[in-house]
Protein backbone atom coordinates (compact mmCIF):
# COMPACT_ATOMS: atom_id res chain seq x y z
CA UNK A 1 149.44 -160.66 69.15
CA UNK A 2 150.35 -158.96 72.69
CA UNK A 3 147.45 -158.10 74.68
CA UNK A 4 148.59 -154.51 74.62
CA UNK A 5 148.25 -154.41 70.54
CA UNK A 6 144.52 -156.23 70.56
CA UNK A 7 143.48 -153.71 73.40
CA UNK A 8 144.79 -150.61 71.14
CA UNK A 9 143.00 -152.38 67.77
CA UNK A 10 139.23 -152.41 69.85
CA UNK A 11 140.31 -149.21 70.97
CA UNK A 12 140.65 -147.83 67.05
CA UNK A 13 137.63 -149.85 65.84
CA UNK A 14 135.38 -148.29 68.98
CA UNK A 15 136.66 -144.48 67.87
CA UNK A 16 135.52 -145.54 63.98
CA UNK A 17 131.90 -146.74 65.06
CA UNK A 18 131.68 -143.51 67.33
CA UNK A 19 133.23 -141.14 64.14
CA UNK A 20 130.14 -142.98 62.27
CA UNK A 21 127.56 -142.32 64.38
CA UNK A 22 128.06 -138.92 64.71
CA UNK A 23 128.36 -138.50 61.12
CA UNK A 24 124.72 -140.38 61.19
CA UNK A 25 123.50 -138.26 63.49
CA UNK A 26 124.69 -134.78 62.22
CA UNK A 27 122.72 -136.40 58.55
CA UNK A 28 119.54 -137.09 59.90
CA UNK A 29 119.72 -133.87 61.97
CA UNK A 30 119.88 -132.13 58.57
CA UNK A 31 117.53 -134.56 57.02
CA UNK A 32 114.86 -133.66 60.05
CA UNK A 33 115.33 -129.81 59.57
CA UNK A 34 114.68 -129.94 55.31
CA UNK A 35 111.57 -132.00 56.16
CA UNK A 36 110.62 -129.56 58.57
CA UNK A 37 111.68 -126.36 56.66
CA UNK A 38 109.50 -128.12 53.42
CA UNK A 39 106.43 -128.48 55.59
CA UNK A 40 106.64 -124.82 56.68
CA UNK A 41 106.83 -123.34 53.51
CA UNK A 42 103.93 -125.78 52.16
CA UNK A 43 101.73 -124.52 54.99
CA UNK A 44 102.67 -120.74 54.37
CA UNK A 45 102.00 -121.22 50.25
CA UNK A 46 98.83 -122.96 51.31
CA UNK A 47 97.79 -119.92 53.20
CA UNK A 48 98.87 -117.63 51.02
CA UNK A 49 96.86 -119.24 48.31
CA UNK A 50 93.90 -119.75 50.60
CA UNK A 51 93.57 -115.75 51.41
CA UNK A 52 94.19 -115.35 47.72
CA UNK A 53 91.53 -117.37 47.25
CA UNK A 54 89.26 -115.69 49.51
CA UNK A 55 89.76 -112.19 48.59
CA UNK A 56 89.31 -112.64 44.95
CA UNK A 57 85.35 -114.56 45.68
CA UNK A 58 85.09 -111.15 47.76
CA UNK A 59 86.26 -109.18 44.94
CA UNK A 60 83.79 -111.25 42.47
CA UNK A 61 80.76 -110.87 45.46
CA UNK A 62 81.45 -107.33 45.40
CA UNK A 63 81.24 -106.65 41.54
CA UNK A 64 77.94 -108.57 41.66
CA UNK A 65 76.58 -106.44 44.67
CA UNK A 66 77.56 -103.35 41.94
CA UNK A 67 76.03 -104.94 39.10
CA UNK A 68 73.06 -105.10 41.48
CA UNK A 69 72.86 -101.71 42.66
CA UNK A 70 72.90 -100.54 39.01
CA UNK A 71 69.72 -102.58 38.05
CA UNK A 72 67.59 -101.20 41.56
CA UNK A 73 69.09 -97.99 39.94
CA UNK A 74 67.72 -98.56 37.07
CA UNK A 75 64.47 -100.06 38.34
CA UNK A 76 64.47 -96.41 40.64
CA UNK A 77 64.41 -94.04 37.46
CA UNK A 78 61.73 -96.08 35.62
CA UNK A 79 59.68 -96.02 39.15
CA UNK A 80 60.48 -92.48 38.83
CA UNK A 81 59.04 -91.35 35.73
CA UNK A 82 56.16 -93.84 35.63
CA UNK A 83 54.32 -92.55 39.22
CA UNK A 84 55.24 -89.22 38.15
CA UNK A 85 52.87 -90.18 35.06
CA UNK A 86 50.37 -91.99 37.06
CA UNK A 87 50.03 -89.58 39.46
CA UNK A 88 49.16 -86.55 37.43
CA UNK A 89 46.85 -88.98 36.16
CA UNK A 90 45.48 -90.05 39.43
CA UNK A 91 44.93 -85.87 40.62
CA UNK A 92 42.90 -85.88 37.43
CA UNK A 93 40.17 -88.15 38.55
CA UNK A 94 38.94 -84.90 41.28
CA UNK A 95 37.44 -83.29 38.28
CA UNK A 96 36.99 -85.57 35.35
CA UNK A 97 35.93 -89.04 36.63
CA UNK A 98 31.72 -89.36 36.72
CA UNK A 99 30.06 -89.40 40.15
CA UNK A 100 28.79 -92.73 41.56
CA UNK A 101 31.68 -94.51 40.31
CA UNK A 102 34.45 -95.74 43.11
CA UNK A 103 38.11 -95.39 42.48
CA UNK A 104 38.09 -99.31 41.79
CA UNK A 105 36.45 -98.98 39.12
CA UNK A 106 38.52 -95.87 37.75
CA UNK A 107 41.96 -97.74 38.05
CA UNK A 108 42.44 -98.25 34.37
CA UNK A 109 42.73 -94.05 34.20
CA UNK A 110 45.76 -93.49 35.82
CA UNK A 111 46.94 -97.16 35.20
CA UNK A 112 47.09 -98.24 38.79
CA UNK A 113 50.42 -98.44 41.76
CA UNK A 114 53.49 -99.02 40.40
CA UNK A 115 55.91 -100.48 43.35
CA UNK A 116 59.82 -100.83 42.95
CA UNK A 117 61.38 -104.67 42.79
CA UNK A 118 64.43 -103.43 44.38
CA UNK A 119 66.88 -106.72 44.14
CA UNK A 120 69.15 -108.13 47.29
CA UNK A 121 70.04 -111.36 46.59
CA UNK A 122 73.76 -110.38 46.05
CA UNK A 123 74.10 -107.81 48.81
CA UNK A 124 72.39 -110.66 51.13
CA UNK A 125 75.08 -113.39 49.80
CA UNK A 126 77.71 -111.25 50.89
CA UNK A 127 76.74 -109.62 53.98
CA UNK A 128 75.57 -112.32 55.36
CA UNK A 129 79.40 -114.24 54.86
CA UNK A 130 83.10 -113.54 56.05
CA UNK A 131 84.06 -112.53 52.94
CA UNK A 132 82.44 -108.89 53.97
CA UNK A 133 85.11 -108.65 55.99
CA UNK A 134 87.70 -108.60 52.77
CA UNK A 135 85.81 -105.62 51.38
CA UNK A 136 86.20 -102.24 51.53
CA UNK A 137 84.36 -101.20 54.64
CA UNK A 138 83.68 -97.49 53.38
CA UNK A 139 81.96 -98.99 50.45
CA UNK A 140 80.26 -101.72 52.00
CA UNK A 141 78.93 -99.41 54.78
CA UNK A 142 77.77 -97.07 51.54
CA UNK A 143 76.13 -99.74 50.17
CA UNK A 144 74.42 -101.08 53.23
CA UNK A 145 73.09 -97.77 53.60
CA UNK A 146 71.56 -97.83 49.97
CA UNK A 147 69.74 -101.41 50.81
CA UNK A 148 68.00 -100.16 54.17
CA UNK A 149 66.94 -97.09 52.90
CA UNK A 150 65.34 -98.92 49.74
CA UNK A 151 63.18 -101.17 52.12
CA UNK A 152 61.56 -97.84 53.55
CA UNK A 153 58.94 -98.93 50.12
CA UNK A 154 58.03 -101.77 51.39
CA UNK A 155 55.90 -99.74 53.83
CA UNK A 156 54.33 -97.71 50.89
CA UNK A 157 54.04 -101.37 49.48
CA UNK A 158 52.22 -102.39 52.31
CA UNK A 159 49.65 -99.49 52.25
CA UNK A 160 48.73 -99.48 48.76
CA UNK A 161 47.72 -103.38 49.68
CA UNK A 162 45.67 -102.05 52.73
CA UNK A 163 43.99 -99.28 50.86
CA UNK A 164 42.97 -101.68 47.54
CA UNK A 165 41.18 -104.33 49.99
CA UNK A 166 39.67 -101.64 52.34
CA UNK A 167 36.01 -99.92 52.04
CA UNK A 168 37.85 -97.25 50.71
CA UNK A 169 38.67 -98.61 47.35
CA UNK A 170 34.83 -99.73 46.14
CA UNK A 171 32.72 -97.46 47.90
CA UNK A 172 31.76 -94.45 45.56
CA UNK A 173 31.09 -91.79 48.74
CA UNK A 174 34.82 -92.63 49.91
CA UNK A 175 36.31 -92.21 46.31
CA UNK A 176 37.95 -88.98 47.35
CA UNK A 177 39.45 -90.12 50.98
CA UNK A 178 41.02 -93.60 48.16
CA UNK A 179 42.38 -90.16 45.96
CA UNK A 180 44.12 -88.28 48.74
CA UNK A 181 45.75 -91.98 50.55
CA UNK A 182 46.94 -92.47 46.78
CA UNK A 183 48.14 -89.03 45.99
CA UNK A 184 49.88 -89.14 49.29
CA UNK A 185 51.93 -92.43 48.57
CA UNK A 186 52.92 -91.92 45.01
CA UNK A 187 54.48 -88.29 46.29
CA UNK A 188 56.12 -90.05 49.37
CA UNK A 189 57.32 -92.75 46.48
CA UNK A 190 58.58 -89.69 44.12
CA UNK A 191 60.24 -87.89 47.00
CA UNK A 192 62.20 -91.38 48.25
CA UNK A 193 63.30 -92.11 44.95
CA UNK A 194 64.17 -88.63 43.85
CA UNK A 195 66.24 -88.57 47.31
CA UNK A 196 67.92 -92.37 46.07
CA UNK A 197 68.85 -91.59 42.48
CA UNK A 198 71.70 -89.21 43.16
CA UNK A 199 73.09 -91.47 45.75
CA UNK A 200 73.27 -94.54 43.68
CA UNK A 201 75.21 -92.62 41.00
CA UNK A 202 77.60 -91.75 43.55
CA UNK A 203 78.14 -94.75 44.77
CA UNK A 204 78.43 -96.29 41.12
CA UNK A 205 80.67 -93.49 40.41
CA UNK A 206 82.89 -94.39 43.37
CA UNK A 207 83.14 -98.08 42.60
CA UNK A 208 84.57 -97.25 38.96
């Protein structure tokens, strides 16, 4: 074989290895860009399902915060009618309760306080997580509002405890001063709750 025929026959088997590699190349190009494309979408499902995720345990917080504001509802109207009771009761003592006898002694006529157990374990769980954030903020500011305003009777709580373990309570010549502090809170509880009612039935009514 001539020289000039073996240097054309490298010459051909060169321009076949180069055709190759390109070919090679151009494959794994496309190879690289599916793998990349595939991760991609797996990291936008993953979001996707992750917010899903999120906003339906913020949907399912939410509906338990509801289901919560209907029982303090609830627990409202019965503190309602009962101190309404209790303290007709109570106003009777000026007249009809025997002298000498303290107002200790004269809690079995008007049946004693009644104070509200206004619930917050659900409204707590969810304002105190991110998930707050996937609610609606009118509501959740409506319902915030509902939660501070019902720990305004833990004050009234907190002064029917100071008046049952002061003087007041067991000493017959202060039986009237016990009467009036008493009166006083049971109206101040009537008046809150009175004020409360109508705005948890709105905001039940706006949840529906």
């Amino acid at each position: 074989m001539s020289f000039a025929r073996l240097l054309y026959r490298l010459e051909e088997m060169d321009m076949s290895r180069s055709a190759i590699s390109r070919g090679d190349l151009k494959y794994l190009m496309l190879e690289g860009l599916v793998v990349v494309f595939g991760v991609l979408a797996a990291l936008v499902v993953d979001g996707w399902r992750e917010e899903a995720a999120r906003r339906s345990a913020a949907e399912s917080a939410f509906r338990r915060v509801i289901a919560e504001v209907s029982l303090n509802l609830q627990e409202l109207e019965d503190l309602s009618v009962t101190v309404a009771e209790r303290l007709e009761r109570l106003r009777s003592l000026k007249t009809d309760a025997p002298p000498g006898v303290p107002l200790s002694e004269l809690i079995n006529r008007f049946t004693g306080y009644r104070t509200p157990d206004l619930r917050e374990a659900a409204w707590d769980r969810l304002s105190g997580s991110d998930l707050s954030d996937l609610v609606d903020q009118d509501l959740l500011n409506e319902a915030f509002y509902l939660y501070e305003w019902g720990r305004q009777f833990d004050g009234l709580d907190l002064e029917i405890y100071r008046l049952t373990y002061s003087e007041l309570f067991y000493l017959p010549e202060r039986r009237s001063t016990a009467i009036l502090i008493s009166e006083r809170i049971m109206e101040q509880q009537l008046s809150w709750t009175r004020e409360l009612i109508p705005v948890y039935r709105d905001f039940l009514s706006s949840t529906q």
